[in-house]
N, C-alpha and C. Protein backbone atom coordinates (compact mmCIF):
# COMPACT_ATOMS: atom_id res chain seq x y z
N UNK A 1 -41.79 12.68 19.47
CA UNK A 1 -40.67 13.59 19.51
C UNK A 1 -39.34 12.82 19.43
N UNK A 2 -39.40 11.92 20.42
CA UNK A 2 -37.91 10.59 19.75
C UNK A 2 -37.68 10.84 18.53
N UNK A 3 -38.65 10.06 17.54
CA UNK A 3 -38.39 9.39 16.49
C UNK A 3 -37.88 11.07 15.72
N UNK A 4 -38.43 12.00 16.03
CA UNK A 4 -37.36 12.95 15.19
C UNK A 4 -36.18 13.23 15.44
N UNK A 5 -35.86 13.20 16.70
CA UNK A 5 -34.57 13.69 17.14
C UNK A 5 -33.96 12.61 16.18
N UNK A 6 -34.50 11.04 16.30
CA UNK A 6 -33.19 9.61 15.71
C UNK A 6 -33.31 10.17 14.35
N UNK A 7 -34.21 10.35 13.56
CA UNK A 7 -33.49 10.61 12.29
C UNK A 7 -32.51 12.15 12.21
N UNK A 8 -32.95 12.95 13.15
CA UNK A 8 -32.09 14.04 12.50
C UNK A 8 -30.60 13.46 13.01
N UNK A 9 -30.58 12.88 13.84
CA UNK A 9 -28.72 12.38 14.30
C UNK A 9 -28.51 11.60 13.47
N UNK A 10 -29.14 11.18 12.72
CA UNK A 10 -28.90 9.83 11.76
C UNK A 10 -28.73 10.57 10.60
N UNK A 11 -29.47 11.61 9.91
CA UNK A 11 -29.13 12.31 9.01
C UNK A 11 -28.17 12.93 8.68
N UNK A 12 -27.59 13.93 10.60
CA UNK A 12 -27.08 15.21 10.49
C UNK A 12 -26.01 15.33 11.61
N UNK A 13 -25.97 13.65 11.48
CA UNK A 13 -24.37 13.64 12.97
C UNK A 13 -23.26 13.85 12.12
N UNK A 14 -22.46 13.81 12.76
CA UNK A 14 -20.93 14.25 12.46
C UNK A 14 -20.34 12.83 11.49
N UNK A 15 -19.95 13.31 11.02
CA UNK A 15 -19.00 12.02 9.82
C UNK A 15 -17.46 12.54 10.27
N UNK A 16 -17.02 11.63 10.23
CA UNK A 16 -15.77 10.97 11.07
C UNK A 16 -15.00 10.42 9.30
N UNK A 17 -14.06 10.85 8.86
CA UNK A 17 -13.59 10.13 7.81
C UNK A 17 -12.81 8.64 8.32
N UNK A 18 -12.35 7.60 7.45
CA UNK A 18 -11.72 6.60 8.28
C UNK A 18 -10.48 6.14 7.07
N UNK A 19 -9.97 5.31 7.53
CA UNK A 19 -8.76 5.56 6.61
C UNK A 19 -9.30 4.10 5.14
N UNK A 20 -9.09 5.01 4.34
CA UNK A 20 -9.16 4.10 3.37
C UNK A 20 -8.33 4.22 1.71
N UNK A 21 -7.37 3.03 1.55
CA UNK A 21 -6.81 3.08 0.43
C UNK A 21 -6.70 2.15 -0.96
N UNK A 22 -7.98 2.10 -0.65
CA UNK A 22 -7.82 0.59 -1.66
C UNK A 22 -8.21 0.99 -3.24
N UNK A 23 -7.36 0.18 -3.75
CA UNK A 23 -7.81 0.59 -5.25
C UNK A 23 -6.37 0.00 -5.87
N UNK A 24 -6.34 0.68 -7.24
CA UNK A 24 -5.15 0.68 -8.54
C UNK A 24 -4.58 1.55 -8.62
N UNK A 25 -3.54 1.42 -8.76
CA UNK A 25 -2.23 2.18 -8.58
C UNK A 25 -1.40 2.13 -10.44
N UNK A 26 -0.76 2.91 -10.47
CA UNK A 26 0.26 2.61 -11.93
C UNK A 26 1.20 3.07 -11.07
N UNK A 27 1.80 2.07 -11.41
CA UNK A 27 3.24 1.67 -9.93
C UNK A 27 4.93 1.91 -11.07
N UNK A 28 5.67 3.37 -10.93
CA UNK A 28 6.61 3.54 -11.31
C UNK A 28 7.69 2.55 -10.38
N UNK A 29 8.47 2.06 -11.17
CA UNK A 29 9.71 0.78 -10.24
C UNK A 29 11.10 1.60 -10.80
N UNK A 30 12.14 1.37 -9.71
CA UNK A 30 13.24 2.20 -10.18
C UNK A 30 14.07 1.40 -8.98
N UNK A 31 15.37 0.42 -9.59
CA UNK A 31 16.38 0.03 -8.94
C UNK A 31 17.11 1.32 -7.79
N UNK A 32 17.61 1.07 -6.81
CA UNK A 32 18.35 2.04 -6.03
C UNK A 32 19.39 1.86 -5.56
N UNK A 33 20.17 3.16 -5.65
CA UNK A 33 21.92 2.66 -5.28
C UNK A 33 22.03 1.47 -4.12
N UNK A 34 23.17 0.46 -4.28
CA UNK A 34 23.54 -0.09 -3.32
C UNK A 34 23.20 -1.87 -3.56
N UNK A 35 22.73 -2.02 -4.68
CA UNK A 35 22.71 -3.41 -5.68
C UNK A 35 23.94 -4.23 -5.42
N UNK A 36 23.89 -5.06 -4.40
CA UNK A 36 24.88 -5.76 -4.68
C UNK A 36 24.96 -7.32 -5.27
N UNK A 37 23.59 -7.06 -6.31
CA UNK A 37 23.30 -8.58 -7.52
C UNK A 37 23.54 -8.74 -8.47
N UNK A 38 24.19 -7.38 -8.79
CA UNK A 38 24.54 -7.63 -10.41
C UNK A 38 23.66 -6.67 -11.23
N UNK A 39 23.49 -7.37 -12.44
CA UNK A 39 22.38 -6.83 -13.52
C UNK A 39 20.98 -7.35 -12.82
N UNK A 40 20.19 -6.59 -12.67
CA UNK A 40 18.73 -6.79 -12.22
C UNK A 40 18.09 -5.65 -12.53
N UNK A 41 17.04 -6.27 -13.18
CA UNK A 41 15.84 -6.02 -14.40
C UNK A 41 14.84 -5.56 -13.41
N UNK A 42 13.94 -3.90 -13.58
CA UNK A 42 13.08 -3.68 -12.94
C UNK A 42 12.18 -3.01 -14.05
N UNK A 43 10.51 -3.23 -14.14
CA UNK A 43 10.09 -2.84 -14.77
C UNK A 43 8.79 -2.50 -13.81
N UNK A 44 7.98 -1.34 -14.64
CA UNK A 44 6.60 -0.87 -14.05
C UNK A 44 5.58 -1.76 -14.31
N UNK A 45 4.75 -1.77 -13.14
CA UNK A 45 3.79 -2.59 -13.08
C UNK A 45 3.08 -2.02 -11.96
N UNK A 46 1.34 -2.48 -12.46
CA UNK A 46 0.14 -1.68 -12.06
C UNK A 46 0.38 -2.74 -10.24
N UNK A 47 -0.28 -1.87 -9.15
CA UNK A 47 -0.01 -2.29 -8.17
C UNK A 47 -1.89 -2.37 -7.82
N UNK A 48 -2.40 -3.24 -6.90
CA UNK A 48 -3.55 -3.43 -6.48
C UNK A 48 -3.71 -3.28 -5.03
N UNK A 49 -4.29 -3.08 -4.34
CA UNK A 49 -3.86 -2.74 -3.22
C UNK A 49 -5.46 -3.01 -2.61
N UNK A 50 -6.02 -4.20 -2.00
CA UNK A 50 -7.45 -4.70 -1.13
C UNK A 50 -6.95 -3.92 0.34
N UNK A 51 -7.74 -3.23 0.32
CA UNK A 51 -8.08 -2.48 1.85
C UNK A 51 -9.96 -2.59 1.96
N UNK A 52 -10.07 -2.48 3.23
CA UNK A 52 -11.57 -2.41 3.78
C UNK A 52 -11.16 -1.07 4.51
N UNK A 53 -12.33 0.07 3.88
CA UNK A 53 -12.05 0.83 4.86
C UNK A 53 -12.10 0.69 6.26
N UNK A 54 -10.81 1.41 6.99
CA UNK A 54 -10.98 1.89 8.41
C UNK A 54 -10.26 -0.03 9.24
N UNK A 55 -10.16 -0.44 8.31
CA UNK A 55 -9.05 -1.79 8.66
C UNK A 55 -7.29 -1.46 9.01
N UNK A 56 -7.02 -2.25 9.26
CA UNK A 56 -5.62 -2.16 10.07
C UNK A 56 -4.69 -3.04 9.10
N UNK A 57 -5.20 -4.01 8.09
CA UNK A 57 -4.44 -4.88 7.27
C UNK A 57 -4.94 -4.62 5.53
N UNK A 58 -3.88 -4.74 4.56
CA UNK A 58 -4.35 -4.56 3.27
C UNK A 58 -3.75 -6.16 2.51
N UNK A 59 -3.54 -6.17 1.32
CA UNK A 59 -3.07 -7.10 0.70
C UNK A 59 -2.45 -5.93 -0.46
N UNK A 60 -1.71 -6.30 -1.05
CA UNK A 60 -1.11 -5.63 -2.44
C UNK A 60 -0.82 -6.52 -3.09
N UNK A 61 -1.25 -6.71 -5.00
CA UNK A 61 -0.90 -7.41 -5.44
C UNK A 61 -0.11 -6.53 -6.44
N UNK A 62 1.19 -7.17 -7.14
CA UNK A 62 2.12 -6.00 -7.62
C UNK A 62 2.97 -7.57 -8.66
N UNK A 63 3.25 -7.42 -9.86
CA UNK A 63 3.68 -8.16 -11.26
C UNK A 63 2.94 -9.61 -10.62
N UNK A 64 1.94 -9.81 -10.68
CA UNK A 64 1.39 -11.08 -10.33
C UNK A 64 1.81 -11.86 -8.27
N UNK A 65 2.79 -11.37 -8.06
CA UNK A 65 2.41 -11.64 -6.60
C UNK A 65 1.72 -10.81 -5.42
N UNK A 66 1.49 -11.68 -4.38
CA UNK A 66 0.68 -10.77 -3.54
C UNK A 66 1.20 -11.04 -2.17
N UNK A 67 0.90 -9.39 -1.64
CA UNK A 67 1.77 -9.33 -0.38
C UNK A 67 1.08 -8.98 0.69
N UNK A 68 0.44 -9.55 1.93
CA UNK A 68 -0.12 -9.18 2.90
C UNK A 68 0.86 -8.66 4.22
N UNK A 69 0.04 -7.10 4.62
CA UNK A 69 0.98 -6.46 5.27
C UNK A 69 -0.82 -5.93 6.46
N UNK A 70 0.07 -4.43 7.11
CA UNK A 70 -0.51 -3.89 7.86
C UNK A 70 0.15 -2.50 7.51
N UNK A 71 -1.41 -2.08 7.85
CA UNK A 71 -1.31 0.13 7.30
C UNK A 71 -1.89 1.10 8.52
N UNK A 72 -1.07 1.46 9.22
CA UNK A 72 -1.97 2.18 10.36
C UNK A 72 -2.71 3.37 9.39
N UNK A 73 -3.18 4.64 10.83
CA UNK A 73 -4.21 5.67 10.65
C UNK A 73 -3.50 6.49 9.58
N UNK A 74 -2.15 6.75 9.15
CA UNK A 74 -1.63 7.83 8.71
C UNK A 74 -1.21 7.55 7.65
N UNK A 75 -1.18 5.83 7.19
CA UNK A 75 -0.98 5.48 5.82
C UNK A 75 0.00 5.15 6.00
N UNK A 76 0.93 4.71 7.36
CA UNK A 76 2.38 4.39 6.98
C UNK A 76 1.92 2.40 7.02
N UNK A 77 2.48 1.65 5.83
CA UNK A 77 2.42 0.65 5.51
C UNK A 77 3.54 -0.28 5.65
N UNK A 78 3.42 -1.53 5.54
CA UNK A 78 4.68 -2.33 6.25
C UNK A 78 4.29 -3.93 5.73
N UNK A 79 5.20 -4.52 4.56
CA UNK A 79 5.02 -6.31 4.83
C UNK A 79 6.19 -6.66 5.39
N UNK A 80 5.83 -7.42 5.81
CA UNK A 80 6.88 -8.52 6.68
C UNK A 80 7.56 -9.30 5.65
N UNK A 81 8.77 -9.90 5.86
CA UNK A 81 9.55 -10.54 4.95
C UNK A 81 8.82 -11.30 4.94
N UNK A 82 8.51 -12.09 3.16
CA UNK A 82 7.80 -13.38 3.14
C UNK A 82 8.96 -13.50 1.90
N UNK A 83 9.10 -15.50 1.69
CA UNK A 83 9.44 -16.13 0.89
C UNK A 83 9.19 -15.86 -0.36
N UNK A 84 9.58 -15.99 -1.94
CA UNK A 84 9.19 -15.35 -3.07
C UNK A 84 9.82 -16.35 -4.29
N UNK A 85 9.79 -17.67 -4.42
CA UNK A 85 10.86 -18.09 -5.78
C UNK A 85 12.46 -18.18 -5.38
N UNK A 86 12.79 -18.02 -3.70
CA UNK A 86 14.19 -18.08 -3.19
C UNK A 86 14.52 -17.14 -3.07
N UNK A 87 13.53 -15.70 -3.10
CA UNK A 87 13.95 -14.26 -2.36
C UNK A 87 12.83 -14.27 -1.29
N UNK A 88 13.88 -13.44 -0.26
CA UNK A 88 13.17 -12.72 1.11
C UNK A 88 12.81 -11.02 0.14
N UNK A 89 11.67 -10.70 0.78
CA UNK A 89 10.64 -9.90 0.18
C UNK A 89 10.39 -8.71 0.98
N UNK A 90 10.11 -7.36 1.53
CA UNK A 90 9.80 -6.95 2.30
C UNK A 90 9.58 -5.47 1.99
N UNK A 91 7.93 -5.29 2.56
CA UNK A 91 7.48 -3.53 1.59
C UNK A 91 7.97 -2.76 2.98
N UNK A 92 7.86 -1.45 3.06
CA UNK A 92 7.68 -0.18 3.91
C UNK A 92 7.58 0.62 2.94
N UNK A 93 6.39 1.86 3.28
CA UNK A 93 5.99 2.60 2.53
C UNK A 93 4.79 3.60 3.00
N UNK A 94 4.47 3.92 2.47
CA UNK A 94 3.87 5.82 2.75
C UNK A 94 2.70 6.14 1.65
N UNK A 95 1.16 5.89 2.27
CA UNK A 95 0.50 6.17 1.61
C UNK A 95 0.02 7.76 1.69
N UNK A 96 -0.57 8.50 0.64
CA UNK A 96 -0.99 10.05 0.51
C UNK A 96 -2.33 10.02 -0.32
N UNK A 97 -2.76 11.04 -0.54
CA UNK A 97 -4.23 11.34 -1.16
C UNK A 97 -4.40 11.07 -2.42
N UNK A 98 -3.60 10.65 -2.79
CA UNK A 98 -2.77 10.04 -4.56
C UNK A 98 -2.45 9.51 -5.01
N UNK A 99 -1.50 8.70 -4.05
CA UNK A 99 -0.71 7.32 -4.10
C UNK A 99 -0.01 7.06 -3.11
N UNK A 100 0.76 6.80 -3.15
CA UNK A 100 2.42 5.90 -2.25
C UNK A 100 3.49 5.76 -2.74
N UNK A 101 4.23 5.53 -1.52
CA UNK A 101 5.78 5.58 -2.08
C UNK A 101 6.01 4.52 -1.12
N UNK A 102 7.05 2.87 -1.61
CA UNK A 102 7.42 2.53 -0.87
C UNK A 102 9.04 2.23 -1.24
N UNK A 103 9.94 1.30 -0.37
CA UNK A 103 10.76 1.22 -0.67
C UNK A 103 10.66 -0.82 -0.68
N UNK A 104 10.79 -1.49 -1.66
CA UNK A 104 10.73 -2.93 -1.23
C UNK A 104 12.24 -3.75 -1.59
N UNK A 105 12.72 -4.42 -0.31
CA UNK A 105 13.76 -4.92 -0.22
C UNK A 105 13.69 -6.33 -0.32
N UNK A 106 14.83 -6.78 -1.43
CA UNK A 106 14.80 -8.10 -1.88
C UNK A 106 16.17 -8.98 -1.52
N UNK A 107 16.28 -9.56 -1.06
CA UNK A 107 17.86 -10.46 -0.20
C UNK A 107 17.43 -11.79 -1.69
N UNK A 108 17.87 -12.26 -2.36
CA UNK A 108 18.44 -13.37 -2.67
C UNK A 108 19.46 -14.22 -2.29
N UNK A 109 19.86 -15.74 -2.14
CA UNK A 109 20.91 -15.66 -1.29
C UNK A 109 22.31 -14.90 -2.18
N UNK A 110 23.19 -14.62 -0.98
CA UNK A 110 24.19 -13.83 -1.14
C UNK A 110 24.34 -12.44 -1.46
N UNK A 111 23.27 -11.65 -1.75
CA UNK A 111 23.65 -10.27 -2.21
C UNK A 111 21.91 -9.47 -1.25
N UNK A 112 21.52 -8.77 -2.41
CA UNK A 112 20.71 -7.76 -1.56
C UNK A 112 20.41 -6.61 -2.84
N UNK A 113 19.18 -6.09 -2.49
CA UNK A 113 18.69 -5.02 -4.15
C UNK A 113 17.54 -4.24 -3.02
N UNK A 114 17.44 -3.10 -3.46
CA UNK A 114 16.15 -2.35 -2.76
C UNK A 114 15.48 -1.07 -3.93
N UNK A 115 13.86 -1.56 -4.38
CA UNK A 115 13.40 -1.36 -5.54
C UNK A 115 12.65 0.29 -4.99
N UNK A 116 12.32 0.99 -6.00
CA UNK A 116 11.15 2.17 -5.46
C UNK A 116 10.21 1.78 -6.10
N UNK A 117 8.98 2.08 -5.26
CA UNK A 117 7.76 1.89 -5.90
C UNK A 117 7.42 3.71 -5.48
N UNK A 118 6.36 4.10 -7.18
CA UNK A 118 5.71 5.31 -6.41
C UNK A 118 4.93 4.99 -7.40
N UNK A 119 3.24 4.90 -6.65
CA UNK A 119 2.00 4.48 -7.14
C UNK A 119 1.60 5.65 -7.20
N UNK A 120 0.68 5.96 -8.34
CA UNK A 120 -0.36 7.01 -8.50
C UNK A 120 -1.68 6.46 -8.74
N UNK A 121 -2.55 6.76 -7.87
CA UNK A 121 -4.10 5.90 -7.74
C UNK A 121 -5.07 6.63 -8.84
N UNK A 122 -5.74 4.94 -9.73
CA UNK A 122 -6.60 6.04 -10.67
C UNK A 122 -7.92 5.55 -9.62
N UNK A 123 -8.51 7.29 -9.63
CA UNK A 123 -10.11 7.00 -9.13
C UNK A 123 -10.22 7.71 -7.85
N UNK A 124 -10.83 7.38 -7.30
CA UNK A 124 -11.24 8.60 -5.95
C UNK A 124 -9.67 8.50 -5.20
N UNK A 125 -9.86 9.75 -4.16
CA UNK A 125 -8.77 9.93 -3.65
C UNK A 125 -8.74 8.79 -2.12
N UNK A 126 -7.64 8.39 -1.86
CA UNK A 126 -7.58 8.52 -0.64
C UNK A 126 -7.65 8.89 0.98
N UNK A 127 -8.37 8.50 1.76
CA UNK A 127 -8.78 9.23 2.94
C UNK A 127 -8.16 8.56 4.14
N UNK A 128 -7.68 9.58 5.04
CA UNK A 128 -7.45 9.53 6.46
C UNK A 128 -8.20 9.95 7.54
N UNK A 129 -8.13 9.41 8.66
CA UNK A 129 -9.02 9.82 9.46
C UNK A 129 -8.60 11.28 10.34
C-alpha cells in the first residue's frame, strides 16, 4: 500500500512553478534623454541571458560582453557596476513572460549616457513562481 501512495504523490503532487528566464532575447537599444557624451552610437543587439531555473544569479551576454548580476522571484534584475574598456557599466531591469526592459548606465570618465534595452524572448515563455 506505501509503494502506491509514493508514486501517486510523485505523479500527482502539486507543481510549484519556479522562476526561470533564460534564453535569447532580440534586444531593441535606444539612447535616453540626459547624454552628457556627446555623439554616442547605439545599436540593437541579440541579448543572452544564462539562468538555472529557480537560481538567484544570471549572466547576460549583450554585443559580445558579459554581465553577471542577480534576479529575484519577480524578475526584478540588477548588475553591479563592473569595469568595461574605461566605462563603469551597470544593468537594472524588469523581467515579464516575454521579455525585459532594462535601463543600463554607462559613466565614461567625465560625462554619463543611460541606454534602453527591451528584449523580446524567442521560445518558451518565461515563468515565475
Amino acid at each position: 500500500m506505501r509503494m502506491v501512495v509514493l508514486i501517486a504523490a510523485a505523479c500527482g503532487g502539486s507543481w510549484a512553478p519556479v522562476l526561470s528566464v533564460g534564453g535569447t532575447y532580440a534586444t531593441q537599444v535606444s539612447l535616453l534623454p540626459g547624454n552628457t557624451c556627446g555623439d554616442v552610437q547605439v545599436q540593437n543587439e541579440q541579448t543572452v541571458v544564462d539562468h538555472s531555473p529557480g537560481s538567484g544569479s544570471l549572466r547576460l551576454t549583450h554585443a559580445g560582453s558579459t554581465y553577471d548580476g542577480t534576479v529575484d522571484r519577480t524578475g526584478n534584475f540588477t548588475v553591479p557596476a563592473v569595469q568595461r574598456s574605461g566605462f563603469t557599466i551597470s544593468i537594472a531591469g524588469q523581467f515579464n513572460a516575454t521579455g525585459f526592459t532594462a535601463t543600463v548606465t554607462v559613466d565614461p570618465p567625465n560625462c554619463e549616457y543611460e541606454v534602453s534595452w527591451l528584449g523580446s524572448k524567442s521560445g518558451p515563455a518565461n515563468t515565475f513562481p
